[in-house]
Protein backbone atom coordinates (compact mmCIF):
# COMPACT_ATOMS: atom_id res chain seq x y z
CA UNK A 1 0.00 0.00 0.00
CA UNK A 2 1.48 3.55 -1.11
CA UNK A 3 0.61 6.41 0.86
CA UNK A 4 0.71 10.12 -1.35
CA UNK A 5 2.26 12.93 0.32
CA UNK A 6 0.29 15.74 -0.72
CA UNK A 7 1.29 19.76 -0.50
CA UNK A 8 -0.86 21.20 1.96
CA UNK A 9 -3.70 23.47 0.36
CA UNK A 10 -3.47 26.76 1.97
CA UNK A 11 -6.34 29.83 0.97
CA UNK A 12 -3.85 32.37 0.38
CA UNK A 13 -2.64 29.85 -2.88
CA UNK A 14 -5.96 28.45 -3.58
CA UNK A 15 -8.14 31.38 -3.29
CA UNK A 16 -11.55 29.79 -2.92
CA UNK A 17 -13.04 33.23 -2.31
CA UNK A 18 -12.34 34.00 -6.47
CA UNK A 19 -15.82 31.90 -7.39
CA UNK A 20 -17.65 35.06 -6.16
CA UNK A 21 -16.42 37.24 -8.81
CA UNK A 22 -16.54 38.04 -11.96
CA UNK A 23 -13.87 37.42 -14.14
CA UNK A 24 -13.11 41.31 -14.90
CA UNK A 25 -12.65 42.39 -11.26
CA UNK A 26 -10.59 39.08 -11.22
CA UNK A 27 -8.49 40.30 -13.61
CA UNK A 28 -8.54 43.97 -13.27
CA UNK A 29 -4.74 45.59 -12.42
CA UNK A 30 -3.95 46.53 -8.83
CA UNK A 31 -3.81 50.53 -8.19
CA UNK A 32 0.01 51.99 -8.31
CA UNK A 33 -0.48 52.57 -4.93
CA UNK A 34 -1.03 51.91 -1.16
CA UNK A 35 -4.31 50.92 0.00
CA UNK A 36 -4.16 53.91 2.26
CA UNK A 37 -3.33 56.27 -0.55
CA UNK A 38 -6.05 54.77 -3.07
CA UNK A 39 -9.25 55.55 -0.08
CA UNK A 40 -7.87 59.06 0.42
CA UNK A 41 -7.98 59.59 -3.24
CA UNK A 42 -11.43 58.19 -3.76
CA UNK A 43 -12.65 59.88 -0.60
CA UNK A 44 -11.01 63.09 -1.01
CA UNK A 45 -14.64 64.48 -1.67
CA UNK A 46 -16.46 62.94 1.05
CA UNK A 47 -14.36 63.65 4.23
CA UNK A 48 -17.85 64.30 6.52
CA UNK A 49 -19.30 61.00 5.15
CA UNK A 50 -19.57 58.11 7.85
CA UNK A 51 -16.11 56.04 6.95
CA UNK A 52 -16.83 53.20 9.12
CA UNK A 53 -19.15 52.57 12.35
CA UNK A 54 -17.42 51.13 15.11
CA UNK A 55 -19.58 49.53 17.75
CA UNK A 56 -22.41 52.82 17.56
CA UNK A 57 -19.34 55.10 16.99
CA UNK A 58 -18.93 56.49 13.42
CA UNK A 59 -15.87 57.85 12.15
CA UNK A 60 -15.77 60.16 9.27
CA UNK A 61 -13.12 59.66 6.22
CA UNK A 62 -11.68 62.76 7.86
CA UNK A 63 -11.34 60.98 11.42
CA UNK A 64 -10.23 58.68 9.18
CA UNK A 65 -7.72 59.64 7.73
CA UNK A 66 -5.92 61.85 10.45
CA UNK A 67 -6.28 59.33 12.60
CA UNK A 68 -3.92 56.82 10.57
CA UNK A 69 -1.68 59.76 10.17
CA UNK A 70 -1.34 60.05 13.81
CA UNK A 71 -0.38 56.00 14.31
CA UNK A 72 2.20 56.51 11.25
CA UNK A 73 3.76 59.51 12.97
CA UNK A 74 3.51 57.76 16.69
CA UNK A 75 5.56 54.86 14.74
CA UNK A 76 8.21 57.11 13.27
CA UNK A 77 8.36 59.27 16.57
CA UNK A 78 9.02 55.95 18.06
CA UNK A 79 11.90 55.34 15.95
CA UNK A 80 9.89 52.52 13.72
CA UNK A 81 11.42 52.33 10.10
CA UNK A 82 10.36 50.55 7.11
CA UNK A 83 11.56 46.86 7.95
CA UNK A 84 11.26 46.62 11.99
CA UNK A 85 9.06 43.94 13.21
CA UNK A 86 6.13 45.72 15.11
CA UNK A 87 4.81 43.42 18.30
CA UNK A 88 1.49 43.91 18.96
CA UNK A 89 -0.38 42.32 22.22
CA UNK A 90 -3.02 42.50 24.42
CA UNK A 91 -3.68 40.70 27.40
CA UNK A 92 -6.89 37.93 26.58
CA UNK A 93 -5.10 37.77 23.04
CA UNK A 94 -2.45 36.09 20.97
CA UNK A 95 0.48 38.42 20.05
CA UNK A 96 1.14 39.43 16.44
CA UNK A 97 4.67 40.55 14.61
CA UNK A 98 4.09 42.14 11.94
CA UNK A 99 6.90 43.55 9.35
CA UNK A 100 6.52 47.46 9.27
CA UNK A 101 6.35 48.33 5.55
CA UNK A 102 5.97 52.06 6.23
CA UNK A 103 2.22 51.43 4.91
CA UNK A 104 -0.79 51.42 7.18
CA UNK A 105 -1.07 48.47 9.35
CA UNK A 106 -4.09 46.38 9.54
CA UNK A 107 -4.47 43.86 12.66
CA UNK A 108 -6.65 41.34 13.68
CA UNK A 109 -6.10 40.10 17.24
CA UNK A 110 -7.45 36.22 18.55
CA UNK A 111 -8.84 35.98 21.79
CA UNK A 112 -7.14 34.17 23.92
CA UNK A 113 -9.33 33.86 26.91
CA UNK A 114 -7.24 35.57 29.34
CA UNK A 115 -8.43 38.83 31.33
CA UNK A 116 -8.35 41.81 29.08
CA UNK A 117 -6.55 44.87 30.65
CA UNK A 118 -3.33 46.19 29.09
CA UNK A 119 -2.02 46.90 25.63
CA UNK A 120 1.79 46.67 24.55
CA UNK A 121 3.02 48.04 21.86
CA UNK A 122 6.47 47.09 20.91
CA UNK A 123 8.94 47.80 18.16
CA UNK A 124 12.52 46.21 16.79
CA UNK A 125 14.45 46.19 13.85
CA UNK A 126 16.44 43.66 12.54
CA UNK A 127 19.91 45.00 12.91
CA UNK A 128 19.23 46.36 16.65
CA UNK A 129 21.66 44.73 19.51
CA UNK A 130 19.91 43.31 22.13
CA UNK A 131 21.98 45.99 24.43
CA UNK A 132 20.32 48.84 22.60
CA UNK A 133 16.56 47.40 22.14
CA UNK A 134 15.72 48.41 25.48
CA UNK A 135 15.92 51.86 24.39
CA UNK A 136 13.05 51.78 21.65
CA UNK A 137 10.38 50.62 24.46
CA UNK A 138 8.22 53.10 26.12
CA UNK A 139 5.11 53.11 28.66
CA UNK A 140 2.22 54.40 28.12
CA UNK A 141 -0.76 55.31 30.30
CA UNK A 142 -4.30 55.87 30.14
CA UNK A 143 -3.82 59.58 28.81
CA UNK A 144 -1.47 58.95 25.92
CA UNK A 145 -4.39 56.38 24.37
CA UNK A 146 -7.09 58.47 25.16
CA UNK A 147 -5.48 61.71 23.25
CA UNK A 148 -4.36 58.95 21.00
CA UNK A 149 -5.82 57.89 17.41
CA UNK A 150 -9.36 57.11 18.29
CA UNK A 151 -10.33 59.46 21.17
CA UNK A 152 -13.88 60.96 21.35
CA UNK A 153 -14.92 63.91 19.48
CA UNK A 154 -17.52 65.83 21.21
């Protein structure tokens, strides 16, 4: 009896989510440009339209748009360049590296089922000594993420 090995089938390869499309958005060429850069541009007329509503909150593409500003320019005051590895975690969920491309980040954290109460935010770079890496982390408290990207407009 012969067993096949098989390649594992993984969705970023096998794209089952193609089947809802037509075959001209399939095909259609990717903008010149970051993801970011493309919604300002198409939204460059609509910056007191709702953006996105997050849990009864709704942000405007103004909001929007400063607001990712902010995180960029919190990364670069921070000393992240394009290459570091950015650590992201939360208590209650899984921690995520991501490789800073000096484009917007997008994150999606997995609960972990631990109690929710503190967020980290921590950045490296590649060619740091672990002597000097202490230097790059800072604490924050309540203030700095409450004047931070998403506070409340009155």
């Amino acid at each position: 009896m012969t067993t096949e090995q098989r390649e594992p089938l993984y969705a970023s390869t096998a794209k089952p989510w193609l089947k809802y499309y037509d075959q001209k958005y399939i095909d259609m060429p990717l903008p010149k440009c970051s993801a970011f850069e493309y919604l300002c541009h198409q939204n460059k007329n609509h910056l007191s339209e709702t953006a996105l509503e997050y849990y009864g909150r709704k942000f405007t593409f103004a909001d929007l748009f400063v607001n990712v500003k902010k995180t960029a320019a919190a990364f670069r005051a921070l000393g992240v360049k394009k290459g570091d590895i950015i650590v992201i975690s939360y208590i209650g969920y899984d921690s995520q590296e991501i490789k800073f491309e000096g484009q917007p980040l997008s994150v999606t954290m997995s609960e972990n089922k631990q109690v929710l109460a503190e967020v980290v935010v921590t950045g490296y770079g590649g060619q740091q000594k672990r002597a000097t890496l202490t230097t790059a982390i800072s604490k924050m408290d309540n203030k700095v993420l409450e004047k931070g990207c998403c506070q409340q407009r009155g």
